[in-house]
N, C-alpha and C. Protein backbone atom coordinates (compact mmCIF):
# COMPACT_ATOMS: atom_id res chain seq x y z
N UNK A 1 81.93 144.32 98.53
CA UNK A 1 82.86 145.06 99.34
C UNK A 1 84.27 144.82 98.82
N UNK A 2 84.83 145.75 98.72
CA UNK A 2 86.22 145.82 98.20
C UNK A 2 87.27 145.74 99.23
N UNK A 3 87.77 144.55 99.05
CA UNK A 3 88.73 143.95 100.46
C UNK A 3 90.32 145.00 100.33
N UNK A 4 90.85 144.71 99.42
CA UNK A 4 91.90 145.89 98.83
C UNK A 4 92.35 145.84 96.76
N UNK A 5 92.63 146.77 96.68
CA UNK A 5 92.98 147.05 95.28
C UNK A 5 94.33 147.07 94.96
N UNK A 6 95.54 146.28 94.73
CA UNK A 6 96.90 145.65 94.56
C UNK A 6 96.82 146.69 93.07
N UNK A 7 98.00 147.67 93.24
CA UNK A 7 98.93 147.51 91.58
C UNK A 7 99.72 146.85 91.44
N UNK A 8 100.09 145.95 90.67
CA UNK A 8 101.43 144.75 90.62
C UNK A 8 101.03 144.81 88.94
N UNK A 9 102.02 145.15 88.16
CA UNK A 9 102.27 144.98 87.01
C UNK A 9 102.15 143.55 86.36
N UNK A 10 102.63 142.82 87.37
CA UNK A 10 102.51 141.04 86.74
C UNK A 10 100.65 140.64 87.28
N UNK A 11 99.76 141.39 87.48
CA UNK A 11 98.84 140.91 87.67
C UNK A 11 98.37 139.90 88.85
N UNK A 12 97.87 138.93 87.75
CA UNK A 12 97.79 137.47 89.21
C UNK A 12 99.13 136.51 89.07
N UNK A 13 99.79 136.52 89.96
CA UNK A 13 101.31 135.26 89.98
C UNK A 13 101.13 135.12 91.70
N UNK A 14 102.27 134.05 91.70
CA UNK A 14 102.34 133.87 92.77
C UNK A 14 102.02 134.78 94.21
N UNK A 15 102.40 135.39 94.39
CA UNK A 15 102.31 136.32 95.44
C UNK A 15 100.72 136.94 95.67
N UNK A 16 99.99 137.07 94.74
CA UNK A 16 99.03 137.43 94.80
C UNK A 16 98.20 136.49 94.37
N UNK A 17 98.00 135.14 93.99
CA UNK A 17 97.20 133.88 94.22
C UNK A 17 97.69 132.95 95.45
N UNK A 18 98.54 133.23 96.27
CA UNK A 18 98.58 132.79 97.42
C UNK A 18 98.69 133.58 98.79
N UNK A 19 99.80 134.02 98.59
CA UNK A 19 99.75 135.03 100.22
C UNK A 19 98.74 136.19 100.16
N UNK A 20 98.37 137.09 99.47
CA UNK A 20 97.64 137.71 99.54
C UNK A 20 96.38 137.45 99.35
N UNK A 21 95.66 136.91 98.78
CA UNK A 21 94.72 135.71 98.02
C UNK A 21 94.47 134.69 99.99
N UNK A 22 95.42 134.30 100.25
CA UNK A 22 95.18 133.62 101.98
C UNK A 22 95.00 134.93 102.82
N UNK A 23 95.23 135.59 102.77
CA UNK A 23 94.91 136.77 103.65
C UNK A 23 94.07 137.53 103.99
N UNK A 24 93.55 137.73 102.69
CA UNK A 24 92.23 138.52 102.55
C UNK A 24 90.69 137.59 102.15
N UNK A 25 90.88 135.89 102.03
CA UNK A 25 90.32 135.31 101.78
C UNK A 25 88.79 135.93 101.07
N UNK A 26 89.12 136.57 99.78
CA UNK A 26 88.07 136.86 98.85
C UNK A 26 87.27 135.94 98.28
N UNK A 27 86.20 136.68 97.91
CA UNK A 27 84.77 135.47 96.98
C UNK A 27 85.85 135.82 96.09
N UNK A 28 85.61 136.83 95.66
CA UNK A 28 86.04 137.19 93.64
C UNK A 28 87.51 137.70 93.97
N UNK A 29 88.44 137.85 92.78
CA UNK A 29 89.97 137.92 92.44
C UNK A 29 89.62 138.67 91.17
N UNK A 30 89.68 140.12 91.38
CA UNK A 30 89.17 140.79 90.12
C UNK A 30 89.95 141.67 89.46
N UNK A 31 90.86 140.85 88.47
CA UNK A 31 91.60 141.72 87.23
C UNK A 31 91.05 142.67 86.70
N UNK A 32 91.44 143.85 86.94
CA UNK A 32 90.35 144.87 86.03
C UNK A 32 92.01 145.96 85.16
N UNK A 33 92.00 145.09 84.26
CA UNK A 33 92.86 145.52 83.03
C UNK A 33 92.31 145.66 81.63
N UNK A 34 92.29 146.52 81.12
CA UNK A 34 92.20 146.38 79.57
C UNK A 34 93.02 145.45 78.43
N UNK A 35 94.50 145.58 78.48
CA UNK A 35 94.77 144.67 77.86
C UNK A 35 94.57 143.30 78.38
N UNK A 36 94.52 142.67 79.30
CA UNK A 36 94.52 141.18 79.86
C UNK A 36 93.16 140.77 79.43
N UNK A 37 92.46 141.83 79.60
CA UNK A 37 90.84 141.53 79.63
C UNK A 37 90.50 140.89 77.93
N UNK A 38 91.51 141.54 77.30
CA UNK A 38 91.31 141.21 75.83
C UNK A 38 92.73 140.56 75.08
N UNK A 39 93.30 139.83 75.89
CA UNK A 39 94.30 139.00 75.43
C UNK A 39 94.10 137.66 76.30
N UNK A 40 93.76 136.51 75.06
CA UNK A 40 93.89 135.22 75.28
C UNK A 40 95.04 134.41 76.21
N UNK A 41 96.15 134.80 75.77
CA UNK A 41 97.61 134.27 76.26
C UNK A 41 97.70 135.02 78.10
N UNK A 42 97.20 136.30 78.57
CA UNK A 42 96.76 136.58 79.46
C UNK A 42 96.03 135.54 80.55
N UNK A 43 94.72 135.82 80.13
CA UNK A 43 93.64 135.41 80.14
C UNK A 43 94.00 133.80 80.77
N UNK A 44 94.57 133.09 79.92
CA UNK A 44 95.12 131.56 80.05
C UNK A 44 95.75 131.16 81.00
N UNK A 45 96.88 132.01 81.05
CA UNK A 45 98.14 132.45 82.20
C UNK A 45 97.46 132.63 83.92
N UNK A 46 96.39 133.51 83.56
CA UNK A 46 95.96 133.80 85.12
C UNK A 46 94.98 132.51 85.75
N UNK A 47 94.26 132.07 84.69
CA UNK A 47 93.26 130.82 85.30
C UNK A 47 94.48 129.71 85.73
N UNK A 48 95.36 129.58 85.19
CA UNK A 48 96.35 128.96 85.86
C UNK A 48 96.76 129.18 87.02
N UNK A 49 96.94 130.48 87.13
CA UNK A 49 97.47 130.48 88.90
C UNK A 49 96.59 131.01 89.64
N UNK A 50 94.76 130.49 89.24
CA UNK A 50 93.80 131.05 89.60
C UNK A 50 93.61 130.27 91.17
N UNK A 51 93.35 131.09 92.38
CA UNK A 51 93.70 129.99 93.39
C UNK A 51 92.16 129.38 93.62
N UNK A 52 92.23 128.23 94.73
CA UNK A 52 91.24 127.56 94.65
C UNK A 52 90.14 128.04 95.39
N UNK A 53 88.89 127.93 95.06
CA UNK A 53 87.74 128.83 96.08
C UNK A 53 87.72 129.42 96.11
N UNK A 54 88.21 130.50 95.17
CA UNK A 54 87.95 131.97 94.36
C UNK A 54 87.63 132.14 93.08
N UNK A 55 86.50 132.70 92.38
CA UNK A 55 85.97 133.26 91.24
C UNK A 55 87.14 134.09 91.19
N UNK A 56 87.40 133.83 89.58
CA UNK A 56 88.58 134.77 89.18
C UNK A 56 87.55 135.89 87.70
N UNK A 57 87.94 136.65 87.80
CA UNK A 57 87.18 137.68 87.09
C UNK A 57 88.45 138.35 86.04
N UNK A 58 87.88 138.36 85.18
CA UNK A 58 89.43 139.35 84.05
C UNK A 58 88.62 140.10 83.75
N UNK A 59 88.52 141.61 83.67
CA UNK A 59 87.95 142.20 82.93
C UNK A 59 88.43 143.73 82.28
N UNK A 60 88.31 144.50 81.56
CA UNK A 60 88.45 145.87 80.97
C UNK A 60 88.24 146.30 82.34
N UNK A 61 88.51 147.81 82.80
CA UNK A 61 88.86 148.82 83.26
C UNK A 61 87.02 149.38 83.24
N UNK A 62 86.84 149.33 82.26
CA UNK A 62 84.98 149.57 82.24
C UNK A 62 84.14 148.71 82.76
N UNK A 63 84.36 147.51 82.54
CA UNK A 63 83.10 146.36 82.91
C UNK A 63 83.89 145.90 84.16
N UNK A 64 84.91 146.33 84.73
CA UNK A 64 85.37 146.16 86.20
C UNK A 64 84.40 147.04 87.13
N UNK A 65 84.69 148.14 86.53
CA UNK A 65 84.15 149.36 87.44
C UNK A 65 82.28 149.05 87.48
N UNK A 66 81.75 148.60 86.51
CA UNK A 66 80.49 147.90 86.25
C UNK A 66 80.22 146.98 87.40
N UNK A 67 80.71 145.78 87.85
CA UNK A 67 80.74 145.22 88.39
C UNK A 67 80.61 145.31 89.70
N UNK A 68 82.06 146.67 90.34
CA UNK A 68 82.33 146.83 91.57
C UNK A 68 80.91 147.75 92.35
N UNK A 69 80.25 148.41 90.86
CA UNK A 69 79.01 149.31 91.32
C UNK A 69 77.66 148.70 91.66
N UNK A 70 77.64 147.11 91.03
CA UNK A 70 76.60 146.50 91.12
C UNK A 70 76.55 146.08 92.45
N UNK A 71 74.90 146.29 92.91
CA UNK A 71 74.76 145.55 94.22
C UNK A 71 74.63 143.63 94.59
N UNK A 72 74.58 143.25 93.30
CA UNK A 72 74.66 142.17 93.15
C UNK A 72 75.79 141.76 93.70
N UNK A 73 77.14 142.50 93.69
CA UNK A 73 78.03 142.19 94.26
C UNK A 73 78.18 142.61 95.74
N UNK A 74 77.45 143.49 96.13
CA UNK A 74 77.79 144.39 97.63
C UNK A 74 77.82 143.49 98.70
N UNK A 75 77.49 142.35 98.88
CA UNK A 75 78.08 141.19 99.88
C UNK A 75 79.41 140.34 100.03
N UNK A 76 79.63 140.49 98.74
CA UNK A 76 80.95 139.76 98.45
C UNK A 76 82.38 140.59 98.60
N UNK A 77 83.41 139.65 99.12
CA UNK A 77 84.53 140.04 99.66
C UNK A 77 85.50 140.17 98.00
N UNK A 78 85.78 141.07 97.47
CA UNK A 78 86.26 141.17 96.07
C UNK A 78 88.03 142.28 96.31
N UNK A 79 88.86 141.19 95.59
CA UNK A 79 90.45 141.48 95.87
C UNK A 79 90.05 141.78 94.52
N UNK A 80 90.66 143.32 94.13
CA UNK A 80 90.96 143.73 92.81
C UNK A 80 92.33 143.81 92.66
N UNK A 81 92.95 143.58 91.37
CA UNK A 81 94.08 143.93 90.92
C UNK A 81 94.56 144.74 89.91
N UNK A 82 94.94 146.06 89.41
CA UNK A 82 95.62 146.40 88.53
C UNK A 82 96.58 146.38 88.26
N UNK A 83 96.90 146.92 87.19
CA UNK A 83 98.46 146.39 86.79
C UNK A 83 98.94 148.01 87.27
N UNK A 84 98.12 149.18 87.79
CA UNK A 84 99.46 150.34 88.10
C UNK A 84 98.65 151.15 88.98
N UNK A 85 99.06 152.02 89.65
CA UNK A 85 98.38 152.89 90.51
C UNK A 85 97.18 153.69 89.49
N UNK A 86 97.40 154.33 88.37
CA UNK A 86 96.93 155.13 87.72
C UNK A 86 95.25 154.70 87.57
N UNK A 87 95.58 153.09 86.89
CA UNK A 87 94.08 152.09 86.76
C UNK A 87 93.17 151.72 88.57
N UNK A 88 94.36 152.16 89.46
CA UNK A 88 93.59 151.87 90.78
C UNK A 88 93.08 153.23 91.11
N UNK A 89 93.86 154.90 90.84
CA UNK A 89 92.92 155.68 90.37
C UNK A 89 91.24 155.81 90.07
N UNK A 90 91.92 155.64 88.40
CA UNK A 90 90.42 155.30 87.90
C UNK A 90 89.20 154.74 88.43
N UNK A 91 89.65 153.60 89.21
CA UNK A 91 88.50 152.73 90.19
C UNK A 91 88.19 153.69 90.74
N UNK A 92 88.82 154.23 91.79
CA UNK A 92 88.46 155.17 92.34
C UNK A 92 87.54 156.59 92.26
N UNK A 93 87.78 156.89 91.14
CA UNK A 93 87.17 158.08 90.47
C UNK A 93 85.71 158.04 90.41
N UNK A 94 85.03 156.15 90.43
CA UNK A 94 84.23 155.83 89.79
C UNK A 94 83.35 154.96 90.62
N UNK A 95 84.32 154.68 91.57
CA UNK A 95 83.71 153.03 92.64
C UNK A 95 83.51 153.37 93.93
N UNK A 96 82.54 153.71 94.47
CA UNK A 96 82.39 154.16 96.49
C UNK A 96 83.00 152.74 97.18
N UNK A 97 83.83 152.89 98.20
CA UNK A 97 83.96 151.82 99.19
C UNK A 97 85.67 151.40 98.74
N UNK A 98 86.52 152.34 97.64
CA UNK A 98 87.43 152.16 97.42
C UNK A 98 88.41 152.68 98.62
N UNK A 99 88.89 151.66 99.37
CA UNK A 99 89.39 152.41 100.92
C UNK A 99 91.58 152.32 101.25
N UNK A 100 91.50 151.35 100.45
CA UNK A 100 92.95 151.06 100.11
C UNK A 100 94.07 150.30 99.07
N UNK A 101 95.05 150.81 98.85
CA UNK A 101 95.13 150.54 97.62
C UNK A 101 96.86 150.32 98.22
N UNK A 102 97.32 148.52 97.85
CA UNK A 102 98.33 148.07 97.92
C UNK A 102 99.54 148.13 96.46
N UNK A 103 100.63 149.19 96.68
CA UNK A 103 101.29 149.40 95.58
C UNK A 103 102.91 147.87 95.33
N UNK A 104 102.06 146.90 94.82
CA UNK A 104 103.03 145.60 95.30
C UNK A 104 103.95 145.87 94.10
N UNK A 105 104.43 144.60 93.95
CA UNK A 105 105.55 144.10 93.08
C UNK A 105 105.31 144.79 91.69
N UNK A 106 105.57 146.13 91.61
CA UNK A 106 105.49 146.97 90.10
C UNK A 106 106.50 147.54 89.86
N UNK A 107 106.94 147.88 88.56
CA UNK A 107 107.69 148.78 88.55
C UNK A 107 109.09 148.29 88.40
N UNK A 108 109.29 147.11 88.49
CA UNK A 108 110.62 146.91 88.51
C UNK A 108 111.78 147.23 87.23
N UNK A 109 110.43 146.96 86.08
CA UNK A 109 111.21 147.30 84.70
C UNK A 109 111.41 148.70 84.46
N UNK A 110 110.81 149.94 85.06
CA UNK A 110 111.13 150.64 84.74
C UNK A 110 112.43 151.81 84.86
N UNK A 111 112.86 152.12 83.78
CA UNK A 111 113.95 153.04 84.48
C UNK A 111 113.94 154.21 84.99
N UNK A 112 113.16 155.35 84.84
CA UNK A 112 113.30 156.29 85.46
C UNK A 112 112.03 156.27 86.67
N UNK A 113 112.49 155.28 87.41
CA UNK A 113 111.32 155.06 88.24
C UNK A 113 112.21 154.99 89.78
N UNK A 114 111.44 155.21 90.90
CA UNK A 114 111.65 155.51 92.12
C UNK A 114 111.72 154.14 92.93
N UNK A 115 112.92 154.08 93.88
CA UNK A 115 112.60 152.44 94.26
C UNK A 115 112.01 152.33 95.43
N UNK A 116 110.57 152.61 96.13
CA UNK A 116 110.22 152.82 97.23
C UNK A 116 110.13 151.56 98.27
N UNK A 117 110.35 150.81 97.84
CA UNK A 117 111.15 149.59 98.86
C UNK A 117 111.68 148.27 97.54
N UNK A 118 112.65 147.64 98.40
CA UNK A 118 113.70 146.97 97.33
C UNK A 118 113.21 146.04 96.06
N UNK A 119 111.78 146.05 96.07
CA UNK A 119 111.00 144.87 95.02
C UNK A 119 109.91 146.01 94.58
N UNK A 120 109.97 146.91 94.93
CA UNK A 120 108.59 148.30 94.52
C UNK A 120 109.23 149.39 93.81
N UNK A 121 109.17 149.62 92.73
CA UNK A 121 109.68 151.12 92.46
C UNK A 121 108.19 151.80 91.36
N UNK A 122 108.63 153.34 91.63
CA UNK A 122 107.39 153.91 90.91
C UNK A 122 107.55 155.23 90.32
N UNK A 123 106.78 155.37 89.27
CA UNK A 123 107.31 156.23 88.14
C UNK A 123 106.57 157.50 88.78
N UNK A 124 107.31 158.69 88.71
CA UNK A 124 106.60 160.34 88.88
C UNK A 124 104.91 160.23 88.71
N UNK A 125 104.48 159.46 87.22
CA UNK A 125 102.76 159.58 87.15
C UNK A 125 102.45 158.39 88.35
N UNK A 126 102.67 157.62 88.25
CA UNK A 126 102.12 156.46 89.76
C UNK A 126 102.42 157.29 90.99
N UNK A 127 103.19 158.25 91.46
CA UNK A 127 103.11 158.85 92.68
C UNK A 127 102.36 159.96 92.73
N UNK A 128 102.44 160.44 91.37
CA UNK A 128 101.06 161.67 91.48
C UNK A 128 99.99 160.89 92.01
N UNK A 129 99.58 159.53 91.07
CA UNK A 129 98.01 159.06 91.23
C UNK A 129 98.50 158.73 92.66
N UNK A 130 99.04 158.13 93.20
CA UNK A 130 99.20 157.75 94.86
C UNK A 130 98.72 159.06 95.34
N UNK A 131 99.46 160.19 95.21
CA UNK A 131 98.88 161.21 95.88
C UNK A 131 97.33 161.43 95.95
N UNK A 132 96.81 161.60 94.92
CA UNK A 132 95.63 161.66 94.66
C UNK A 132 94.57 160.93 95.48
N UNK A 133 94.77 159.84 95.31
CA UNK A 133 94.25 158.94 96.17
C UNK A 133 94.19 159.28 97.82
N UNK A 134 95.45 159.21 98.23
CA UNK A 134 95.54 159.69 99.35
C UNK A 134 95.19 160.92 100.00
N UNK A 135 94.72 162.05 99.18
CA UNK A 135 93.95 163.12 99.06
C UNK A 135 92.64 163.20 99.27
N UNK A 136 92.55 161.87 98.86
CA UNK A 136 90.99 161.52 98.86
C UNK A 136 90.40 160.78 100.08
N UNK A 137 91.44 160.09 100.89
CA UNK A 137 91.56 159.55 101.88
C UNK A 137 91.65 158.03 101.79
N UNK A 138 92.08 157.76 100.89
CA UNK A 138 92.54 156.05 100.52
C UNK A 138 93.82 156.03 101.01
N UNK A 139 93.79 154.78 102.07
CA UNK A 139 95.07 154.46 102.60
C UNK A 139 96.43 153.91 101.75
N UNK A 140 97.31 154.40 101.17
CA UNK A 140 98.16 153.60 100.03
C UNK A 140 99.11 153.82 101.20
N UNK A 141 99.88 152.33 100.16
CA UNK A 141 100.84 151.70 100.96
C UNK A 141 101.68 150.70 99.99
N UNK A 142 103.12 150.45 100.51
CA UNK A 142 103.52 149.87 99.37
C UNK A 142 103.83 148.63 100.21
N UNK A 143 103.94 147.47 99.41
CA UNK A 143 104.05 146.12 100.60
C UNK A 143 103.98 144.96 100.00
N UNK A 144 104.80 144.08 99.12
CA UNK A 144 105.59 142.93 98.32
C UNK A 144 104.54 142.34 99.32
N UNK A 145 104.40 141.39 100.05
CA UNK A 145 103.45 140.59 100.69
C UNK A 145 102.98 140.59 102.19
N UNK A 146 101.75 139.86 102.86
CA UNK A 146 101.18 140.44 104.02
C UNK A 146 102.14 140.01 104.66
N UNK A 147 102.87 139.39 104.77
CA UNK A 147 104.15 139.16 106.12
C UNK A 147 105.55 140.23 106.16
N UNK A 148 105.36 141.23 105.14
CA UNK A 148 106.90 141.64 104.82
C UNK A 148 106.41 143.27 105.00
N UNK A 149 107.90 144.13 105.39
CA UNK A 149 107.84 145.56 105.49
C UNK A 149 106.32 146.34 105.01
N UNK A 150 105.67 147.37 105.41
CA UNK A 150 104.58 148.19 104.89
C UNK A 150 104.91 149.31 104.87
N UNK A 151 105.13 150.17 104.17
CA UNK A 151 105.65 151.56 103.90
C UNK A 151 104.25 152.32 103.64
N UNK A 152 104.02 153.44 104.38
CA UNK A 152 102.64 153.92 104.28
C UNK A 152 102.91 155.30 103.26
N UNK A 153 101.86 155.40 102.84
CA UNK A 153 102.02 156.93 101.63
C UNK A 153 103.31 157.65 102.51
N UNK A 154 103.05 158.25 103.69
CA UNK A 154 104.71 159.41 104.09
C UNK A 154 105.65 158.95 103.73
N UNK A 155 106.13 157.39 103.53
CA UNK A 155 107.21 157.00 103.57
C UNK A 155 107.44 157.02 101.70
N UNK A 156 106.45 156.67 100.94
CA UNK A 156 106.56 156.71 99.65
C UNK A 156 107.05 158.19 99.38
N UNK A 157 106.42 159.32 100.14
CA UNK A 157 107.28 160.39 99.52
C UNK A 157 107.93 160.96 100.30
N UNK A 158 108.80 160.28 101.07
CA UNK A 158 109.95 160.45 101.49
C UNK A 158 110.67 159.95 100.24
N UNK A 159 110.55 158.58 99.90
CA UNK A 159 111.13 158.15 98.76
C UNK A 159 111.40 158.81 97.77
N UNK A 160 110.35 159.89 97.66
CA UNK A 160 110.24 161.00 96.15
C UNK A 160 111.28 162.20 96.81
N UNK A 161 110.97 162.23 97.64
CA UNK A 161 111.94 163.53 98.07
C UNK A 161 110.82 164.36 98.67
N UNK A 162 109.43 164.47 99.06
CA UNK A 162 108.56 165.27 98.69
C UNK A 162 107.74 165.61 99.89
């Protein structure tokens, strides 16, 4: 069971091996990135701030979606993370039981990007895929951590103008 699906560009860090990670108290913590999945220095970085009493999972974008389909997993409480709306998409396209999708701490580097609350901003293609999603009936929402502001999809495109 898929507890929620986080885009946060920084992956697993603080915010998401503790407050969110205590919140949703998951079996599995499941990176489903392509590059992380296949970079060592990644890879290294996250078992570090891997929190305790959670299976941490890194994997490609393919053998994520593998995973989330297996019933081997269908008991288990599983926090996914991508690094952007687009890859929480994709899950979607591909994974039943995909029900909400938290747009956290992303985006900050970019410049022609939208600031939909003061630590969240998001580029024209991340609000299409938001749309999409939400089309589909996945609850998106943008929300730095479980104690702080929640901006629900209307409010994201208010942000757009839209």
């Amino acid at each position: 069971m898929i507890s929620l699906v986080r885009a946060d560009d920084r992956l697993v860090h603080g915010l998401v091996a503790v407050s969110w990670t205590n919140q949703l108290h998951p079996d599995i913590l499941l990176v489903a990135n392509d590059h992380a999945a296949n970079d060592a220095m990644s890879k290294m970085t996250m078992k570090l701030a891997k929190p305790a009493g959670v299976t941490l999972g890194i994997k490609d974008l393919k053998s994520a979606i593998a995973i989330l389909n297996n019933p081997k997993y269908a008991n288990k409480k599983i926090f996914v993370v991508t690094e952007n709306v687009r890859d929480a998409l994709t899950l979607k396209e591909s994974v039943e039981g995909l029900k909400n999708v938290n747009v956290g701490t992303a985006g900050i580097h970019y410049q022609d990007a939208v600031a939909v609350l003061p630590q969240v901003k998001m580029t024209e293609d991340e609000f299409a895929c938001a749309q999409k999603l939400d089309q589909q009936g996945v609850e998106v929402f943008a929300q730095v951590n479980p104690t702080t502001e929640k901006l629900n999809f209307s409010g994201i495109k208010k942000a757009f103008n839209k």
